[in-house]
C-alpha atoms as a PDB file:
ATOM      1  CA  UNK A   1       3.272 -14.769   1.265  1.00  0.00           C
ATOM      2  CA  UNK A   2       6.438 -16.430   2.780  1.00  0.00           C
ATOM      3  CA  UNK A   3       8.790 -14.888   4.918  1.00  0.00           C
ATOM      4  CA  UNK A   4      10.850 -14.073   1.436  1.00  0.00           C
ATOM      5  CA  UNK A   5       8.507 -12.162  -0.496  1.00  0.00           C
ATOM      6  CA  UNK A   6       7.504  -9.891   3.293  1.00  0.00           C
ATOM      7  CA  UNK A   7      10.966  -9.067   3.308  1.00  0.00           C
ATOM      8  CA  UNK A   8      11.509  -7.804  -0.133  1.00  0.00           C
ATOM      9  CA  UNK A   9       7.507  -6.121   0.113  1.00  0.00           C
ATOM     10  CA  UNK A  10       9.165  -4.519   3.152  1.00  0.00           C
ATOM     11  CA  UNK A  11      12.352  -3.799   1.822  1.00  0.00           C
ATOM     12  CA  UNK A  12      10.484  -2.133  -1.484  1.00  0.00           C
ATOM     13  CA  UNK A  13       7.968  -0.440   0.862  1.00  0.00           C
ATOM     14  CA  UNK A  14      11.029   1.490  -0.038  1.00  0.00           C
ATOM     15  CA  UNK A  15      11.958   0.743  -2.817  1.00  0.00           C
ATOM     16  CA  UNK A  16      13.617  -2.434  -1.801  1.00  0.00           C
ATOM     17  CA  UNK A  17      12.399  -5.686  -2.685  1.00  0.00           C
ATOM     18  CA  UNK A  18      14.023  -9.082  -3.651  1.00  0.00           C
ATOM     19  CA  UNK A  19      17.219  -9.581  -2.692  1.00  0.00           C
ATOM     20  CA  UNK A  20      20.564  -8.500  -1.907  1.00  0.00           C
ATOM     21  CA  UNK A  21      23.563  -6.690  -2.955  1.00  0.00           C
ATOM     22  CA  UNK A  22      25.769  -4.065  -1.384  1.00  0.00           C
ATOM     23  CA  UNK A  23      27.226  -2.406   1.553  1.00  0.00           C
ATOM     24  CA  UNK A  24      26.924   1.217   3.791  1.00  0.00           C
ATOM     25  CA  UNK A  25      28.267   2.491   6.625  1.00  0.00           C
ATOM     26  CA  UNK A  26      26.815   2.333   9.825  1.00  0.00           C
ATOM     27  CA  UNK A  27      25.928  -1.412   8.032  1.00  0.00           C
ATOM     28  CA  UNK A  28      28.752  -3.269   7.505  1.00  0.00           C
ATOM     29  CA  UNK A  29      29.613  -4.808   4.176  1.00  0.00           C
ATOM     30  CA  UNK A  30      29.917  -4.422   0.741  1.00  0.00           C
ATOM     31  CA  UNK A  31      29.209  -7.256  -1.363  1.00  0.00           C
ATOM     32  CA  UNK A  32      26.609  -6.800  -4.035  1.00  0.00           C
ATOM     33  CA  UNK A  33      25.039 -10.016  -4.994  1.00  0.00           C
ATOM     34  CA  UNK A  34      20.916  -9.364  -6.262  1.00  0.00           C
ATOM     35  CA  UNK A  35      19.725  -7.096  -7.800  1.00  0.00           C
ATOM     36  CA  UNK A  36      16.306  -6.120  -8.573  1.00  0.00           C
ATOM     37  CA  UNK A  37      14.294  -3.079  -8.856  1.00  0.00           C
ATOM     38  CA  UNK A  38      11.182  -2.959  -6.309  1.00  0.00           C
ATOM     39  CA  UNK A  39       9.265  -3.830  -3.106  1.00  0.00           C
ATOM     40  CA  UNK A  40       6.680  -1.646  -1.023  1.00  0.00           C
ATOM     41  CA  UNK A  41       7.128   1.378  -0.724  1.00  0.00           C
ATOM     42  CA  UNK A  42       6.140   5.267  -1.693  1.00  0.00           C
ATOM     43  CA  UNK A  43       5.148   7.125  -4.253  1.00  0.00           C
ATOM     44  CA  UNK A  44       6.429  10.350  -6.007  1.00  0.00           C
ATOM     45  CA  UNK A  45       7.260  13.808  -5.116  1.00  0.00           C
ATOM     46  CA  UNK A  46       9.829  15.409  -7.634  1.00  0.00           C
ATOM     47  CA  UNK A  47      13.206  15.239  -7.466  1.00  0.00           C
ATOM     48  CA  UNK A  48      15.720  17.409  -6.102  1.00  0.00           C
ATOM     49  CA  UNK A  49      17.220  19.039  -8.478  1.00  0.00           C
ATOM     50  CA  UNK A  50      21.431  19.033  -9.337  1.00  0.00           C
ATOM     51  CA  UNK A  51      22.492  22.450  -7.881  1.00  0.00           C
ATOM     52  CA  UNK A  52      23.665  24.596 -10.591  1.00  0.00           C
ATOM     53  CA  UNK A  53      26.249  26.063  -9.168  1.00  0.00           C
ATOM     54  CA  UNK A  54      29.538  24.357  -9.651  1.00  0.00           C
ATOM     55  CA  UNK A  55      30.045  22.078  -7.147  1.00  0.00           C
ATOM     56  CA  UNK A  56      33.316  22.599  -4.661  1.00  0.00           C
ATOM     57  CA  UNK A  57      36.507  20.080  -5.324  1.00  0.00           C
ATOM     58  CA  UNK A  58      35.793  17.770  -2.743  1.00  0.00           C
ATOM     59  CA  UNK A  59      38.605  15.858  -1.608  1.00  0.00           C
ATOM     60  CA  UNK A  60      37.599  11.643  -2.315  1.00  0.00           C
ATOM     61  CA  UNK A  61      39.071  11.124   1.065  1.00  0.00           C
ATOM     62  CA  UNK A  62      37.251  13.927   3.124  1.00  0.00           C
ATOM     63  CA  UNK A  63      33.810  12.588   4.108  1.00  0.00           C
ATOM     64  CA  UNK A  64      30.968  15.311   4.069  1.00  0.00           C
ATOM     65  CA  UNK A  65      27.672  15.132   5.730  1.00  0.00           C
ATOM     66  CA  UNK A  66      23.982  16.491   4.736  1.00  0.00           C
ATOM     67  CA  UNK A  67      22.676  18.878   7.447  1.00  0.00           C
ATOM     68  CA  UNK A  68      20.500  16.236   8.637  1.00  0.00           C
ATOM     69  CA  UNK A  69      23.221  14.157   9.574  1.00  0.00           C
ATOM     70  CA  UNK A  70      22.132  10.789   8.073  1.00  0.00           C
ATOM     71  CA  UNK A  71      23.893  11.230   4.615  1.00  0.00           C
ATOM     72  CA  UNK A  72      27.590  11.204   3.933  1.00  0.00           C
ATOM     73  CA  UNK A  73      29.573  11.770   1.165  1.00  0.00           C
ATOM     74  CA  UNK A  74      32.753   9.752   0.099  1.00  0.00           C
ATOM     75  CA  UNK A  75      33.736  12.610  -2.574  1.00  0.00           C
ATOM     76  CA  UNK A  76      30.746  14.035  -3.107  1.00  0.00           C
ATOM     77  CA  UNK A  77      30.279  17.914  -2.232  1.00  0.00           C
ATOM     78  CA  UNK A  78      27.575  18.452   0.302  1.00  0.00           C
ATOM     79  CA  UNK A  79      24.944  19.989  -2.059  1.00  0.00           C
ATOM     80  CA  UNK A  80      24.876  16.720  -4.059  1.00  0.00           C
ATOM     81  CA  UNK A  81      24.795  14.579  -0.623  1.00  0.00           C
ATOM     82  CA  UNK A  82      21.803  16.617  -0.156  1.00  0.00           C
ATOM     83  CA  UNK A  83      20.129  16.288  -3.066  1.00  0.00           C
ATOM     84  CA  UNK A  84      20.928  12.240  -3.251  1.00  0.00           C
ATOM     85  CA  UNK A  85      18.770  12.340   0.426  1.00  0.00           C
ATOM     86  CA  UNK A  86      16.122  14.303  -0.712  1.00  0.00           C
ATOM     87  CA  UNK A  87      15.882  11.823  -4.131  1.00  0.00           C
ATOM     88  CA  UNK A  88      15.819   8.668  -1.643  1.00  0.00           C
ATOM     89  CA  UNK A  89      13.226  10.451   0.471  1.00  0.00           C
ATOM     90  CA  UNK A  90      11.109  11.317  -2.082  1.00  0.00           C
ATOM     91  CA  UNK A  91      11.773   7.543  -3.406  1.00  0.00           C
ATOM     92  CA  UNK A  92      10.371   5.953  -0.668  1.00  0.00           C
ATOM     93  CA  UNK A  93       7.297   8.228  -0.216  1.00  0.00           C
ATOM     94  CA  UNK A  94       6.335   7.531  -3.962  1.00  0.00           C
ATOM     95  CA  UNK A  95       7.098   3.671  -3.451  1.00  0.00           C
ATOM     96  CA  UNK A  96       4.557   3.744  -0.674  1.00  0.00           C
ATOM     97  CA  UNK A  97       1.985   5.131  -2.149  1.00  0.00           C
ATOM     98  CA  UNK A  98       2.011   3.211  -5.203  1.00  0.00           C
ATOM     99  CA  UNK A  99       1.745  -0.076  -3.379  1.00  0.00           C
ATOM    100  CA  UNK A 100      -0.584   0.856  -1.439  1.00  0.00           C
ATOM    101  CA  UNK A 101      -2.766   1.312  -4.562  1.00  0.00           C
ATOM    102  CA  UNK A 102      -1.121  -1.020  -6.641  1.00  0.00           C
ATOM    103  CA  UNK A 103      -3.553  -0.939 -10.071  1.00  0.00           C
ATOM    104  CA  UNK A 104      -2.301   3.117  -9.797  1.00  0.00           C
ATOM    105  CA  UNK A 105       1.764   2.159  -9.612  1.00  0.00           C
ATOM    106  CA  UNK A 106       2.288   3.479 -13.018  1.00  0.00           C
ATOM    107  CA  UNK A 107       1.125   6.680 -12.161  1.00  0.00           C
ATOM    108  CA  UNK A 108       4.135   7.092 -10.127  1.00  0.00           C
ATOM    109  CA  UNK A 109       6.692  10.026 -10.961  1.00  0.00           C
ATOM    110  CA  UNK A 110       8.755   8.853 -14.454  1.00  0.00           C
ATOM    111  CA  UNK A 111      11.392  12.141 -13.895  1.00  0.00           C
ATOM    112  CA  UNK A 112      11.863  10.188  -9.953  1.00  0.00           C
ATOM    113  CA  UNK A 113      12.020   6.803 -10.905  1.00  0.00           C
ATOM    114  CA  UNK A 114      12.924   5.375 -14.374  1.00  0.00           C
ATOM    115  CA  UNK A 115      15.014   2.487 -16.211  1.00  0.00           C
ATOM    116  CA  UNK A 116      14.941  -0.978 -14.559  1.00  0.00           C
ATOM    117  CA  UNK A 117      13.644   0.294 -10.902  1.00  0.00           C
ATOM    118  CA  UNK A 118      10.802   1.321 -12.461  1.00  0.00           C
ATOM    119  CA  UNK A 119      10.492  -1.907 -14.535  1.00  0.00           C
ATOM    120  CA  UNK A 120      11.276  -3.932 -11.325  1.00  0.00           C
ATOM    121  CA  UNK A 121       8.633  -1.287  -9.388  1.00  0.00           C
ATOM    122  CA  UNK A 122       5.524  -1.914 -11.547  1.00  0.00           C
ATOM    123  CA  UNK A 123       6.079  -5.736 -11.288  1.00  0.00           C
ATOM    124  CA  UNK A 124       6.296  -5.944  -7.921  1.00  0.00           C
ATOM    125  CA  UNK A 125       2.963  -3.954  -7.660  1.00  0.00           C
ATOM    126  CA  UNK A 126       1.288  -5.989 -10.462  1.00  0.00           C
ATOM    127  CA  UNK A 127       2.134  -9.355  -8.350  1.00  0.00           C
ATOM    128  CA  UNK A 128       0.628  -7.128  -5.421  1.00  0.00           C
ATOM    129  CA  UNK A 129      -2.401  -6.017  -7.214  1.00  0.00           C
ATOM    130  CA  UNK A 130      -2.911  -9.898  -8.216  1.00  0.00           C
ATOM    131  CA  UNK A 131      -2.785 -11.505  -4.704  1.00  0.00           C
ATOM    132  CA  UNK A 132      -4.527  -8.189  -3.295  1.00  0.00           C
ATOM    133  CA  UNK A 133      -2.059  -6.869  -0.725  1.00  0.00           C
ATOM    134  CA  UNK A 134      -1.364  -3.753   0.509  1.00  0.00           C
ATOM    135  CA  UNK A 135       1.096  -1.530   1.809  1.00  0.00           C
ATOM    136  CA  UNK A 136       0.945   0.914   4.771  1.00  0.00           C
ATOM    137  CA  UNK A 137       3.821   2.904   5.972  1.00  0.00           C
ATOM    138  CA  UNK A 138       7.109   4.375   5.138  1.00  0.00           C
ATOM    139  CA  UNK A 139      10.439   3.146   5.754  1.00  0.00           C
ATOM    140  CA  UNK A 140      12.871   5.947   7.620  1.00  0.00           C
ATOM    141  CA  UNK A 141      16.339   6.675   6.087  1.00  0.00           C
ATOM    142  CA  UNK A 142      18.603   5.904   9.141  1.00  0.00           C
ATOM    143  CA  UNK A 143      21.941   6.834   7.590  1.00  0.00           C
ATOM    144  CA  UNK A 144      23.680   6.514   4.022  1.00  0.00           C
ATOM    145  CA  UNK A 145      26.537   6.899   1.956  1.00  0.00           C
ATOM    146  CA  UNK A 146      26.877   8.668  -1.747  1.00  0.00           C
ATOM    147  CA  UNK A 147      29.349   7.944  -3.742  1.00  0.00           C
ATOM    148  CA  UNK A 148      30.108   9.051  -7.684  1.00  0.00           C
ATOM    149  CA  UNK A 149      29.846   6.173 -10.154  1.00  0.00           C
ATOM    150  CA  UNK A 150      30.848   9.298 -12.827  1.00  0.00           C
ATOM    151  CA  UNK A 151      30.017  12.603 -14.065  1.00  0.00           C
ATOM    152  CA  UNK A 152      26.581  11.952 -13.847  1.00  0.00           C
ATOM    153  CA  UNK A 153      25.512   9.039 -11.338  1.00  0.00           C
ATOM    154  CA  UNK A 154      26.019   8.704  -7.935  1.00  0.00           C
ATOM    155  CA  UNK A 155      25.258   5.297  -5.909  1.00  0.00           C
ATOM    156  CA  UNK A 156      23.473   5.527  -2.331  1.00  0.00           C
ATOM    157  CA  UNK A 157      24.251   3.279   0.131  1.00  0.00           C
ATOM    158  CA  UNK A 158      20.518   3.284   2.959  1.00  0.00           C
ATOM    159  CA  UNK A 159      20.227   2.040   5.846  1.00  0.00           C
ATOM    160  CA  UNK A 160      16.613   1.793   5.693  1.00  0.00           C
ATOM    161  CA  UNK A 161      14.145   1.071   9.143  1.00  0.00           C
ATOM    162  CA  UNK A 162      11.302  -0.707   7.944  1.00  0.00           C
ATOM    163  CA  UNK A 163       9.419  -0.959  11.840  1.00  0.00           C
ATOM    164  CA  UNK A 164       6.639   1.109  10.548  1.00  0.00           C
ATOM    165  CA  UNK A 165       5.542  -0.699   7.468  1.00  0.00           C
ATOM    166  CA  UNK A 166       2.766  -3.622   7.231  1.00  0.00           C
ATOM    167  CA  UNK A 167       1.935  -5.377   4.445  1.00  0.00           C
ATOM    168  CA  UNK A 168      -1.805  -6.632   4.475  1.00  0.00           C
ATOM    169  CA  UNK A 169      -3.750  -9.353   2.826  1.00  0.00           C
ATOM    170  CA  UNK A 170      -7.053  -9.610   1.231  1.00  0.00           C
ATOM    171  CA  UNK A 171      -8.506 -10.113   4.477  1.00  0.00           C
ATOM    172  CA  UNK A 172      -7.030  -7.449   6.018  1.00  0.00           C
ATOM    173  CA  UNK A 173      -5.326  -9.069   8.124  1.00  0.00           C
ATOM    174  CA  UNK A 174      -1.410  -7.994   7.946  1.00  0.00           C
ATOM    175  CA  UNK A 175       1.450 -10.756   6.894  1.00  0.00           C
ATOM    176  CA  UNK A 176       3.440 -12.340   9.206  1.00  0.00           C
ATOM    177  CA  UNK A 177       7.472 -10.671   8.771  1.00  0.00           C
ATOM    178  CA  UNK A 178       8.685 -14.380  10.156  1.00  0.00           C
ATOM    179  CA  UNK A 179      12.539 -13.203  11.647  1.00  0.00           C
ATOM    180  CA  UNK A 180      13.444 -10.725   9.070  1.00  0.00           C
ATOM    181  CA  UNK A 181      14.935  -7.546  10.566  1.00  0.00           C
ATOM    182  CA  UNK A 182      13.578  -4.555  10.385  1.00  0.00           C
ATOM    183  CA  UNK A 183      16.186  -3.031   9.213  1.00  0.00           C
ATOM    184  CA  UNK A 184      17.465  -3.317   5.520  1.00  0.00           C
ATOM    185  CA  UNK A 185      20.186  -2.522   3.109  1.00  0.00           C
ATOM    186  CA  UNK A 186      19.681  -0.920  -0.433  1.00  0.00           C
ATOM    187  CA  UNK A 187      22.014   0.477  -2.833  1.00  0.00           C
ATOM    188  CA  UNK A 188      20.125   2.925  -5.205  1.00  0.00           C
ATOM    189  CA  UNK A 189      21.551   3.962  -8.507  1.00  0.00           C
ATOM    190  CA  UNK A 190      20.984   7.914  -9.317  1.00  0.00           C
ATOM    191  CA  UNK A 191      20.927   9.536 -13.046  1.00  0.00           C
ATOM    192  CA  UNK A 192      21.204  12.854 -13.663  1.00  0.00           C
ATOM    193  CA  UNK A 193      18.459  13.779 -16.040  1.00  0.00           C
ATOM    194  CA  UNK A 194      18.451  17.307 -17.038  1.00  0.00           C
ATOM    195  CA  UNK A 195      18.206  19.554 -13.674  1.00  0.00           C
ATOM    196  CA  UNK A 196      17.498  16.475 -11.567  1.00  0.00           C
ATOM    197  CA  UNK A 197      18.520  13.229 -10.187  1.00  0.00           C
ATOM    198  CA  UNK A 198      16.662   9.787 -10.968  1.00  0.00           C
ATOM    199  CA  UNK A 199      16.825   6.612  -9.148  1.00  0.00           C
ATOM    200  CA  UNK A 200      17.375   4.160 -12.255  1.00  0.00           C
ATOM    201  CA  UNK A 201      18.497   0.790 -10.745  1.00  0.00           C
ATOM    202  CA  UNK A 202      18.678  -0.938  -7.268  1.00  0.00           C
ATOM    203  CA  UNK A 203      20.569  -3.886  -5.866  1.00  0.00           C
ATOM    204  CA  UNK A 204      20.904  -5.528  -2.494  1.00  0.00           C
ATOM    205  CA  UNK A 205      23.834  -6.913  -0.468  1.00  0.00           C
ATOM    206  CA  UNK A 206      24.499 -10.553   0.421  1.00  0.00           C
ATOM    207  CA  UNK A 207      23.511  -9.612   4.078  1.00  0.00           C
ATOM    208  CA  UNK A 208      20.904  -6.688   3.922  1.00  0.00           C
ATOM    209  CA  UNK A 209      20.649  -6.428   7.594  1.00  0.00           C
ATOM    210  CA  UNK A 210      21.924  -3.034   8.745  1.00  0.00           C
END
């Protein structure tokens, strides 16, 4: 595996794999270039769900913050930021378990992940499952921005720490990362579907260091 394919296998140990496209804050930049829909990472608890509640007018210029403190919003009431973060989380979780079991990837959650991430998800585990690797690990959310894209889809901005996840051979032995950064850019498209929130599409930035 070149240094390449360990950065998008590291970059989709969250969901992230490929290439580039996109910006955040707290990571600089905003071009979107690549797109594709996996690398390693975790598999599948459900999806928040939308509150259902009307949401508070939210001013486009007000920023708003999750109680954790890693997600804002750029016109997007707080409830929402909060449910975008818990979608991502859950994201990368599921992503992680299914490539570290890659024959099992389909089994991962269709109401989490659907469209072309989950095309681009079960072909990066298939090309896994082929050459035999593995994935340990789960990248950590260190900050992101949600923005609306409509009614009913939001975009994420993550800044996504990656120092915890290894990608290992058929020997066992775990791939070299060469001098990709730990840290990586990913812009995650969210659906509404019913009473929850799906990621449906990723892209990358031109620079995905963050």
């Amino acid at each position: 595996m070149d240094e390449v394919s360990v950065r998008r296998t590291l970059a989709w140990t969250l969901l992230a794999a490929l290439t580039t496209s996109g910006g955040l804050t707290a990571c600089s930049g905003d071009g979107e270039a690549g797109r594709t829909g996996a690398a390693p990472s975790p598999s599948a608890s459900p999806s928040a769900s939308p509150s259902d509640s009307p949401s508070p007018t939210t001013d486009a210029s007000t920023p708003t913050a999750s109680a954790s403190g890693k997600a804002r919003g750029k016109g997007v009431p707080p409830p929402i930021v909060a449910e975008a973060e818990q979608v991502t989380e859950d994201l990368l979780s599921a992503v992680e378990r299914a490539l570290a079991t890659p024959a099992a990837a389909d089994q991962i959650d269709e109401d989490l992940i659907a469209g072309a991430a989950r095309e681009a998800l079960l072909a990066q585990a298939a090309e896994y499952a082929d050459n035999d690797w593995r994935v340990t690990g789960t990248p950590r959310v260190v900050s992101m921005v949600v923005r609306r894209l409509g009614s009913d889809r939001l975009r994420v901005r993550a800044c996504l720490d990656q120092s915890d996840v290894t990608v290992t051979g058929a020997s066992g032995d775990e791939l070299p990362r060469g001098s990709a950064s730990t840290r990586t850019r990913t812009i995650y498209t969210l659906q509404r579907a019913g009473d929850r929130w799906q990621v449906v599409d990723q892209t990358f930035p031109r620079n995905p260091d963050c």
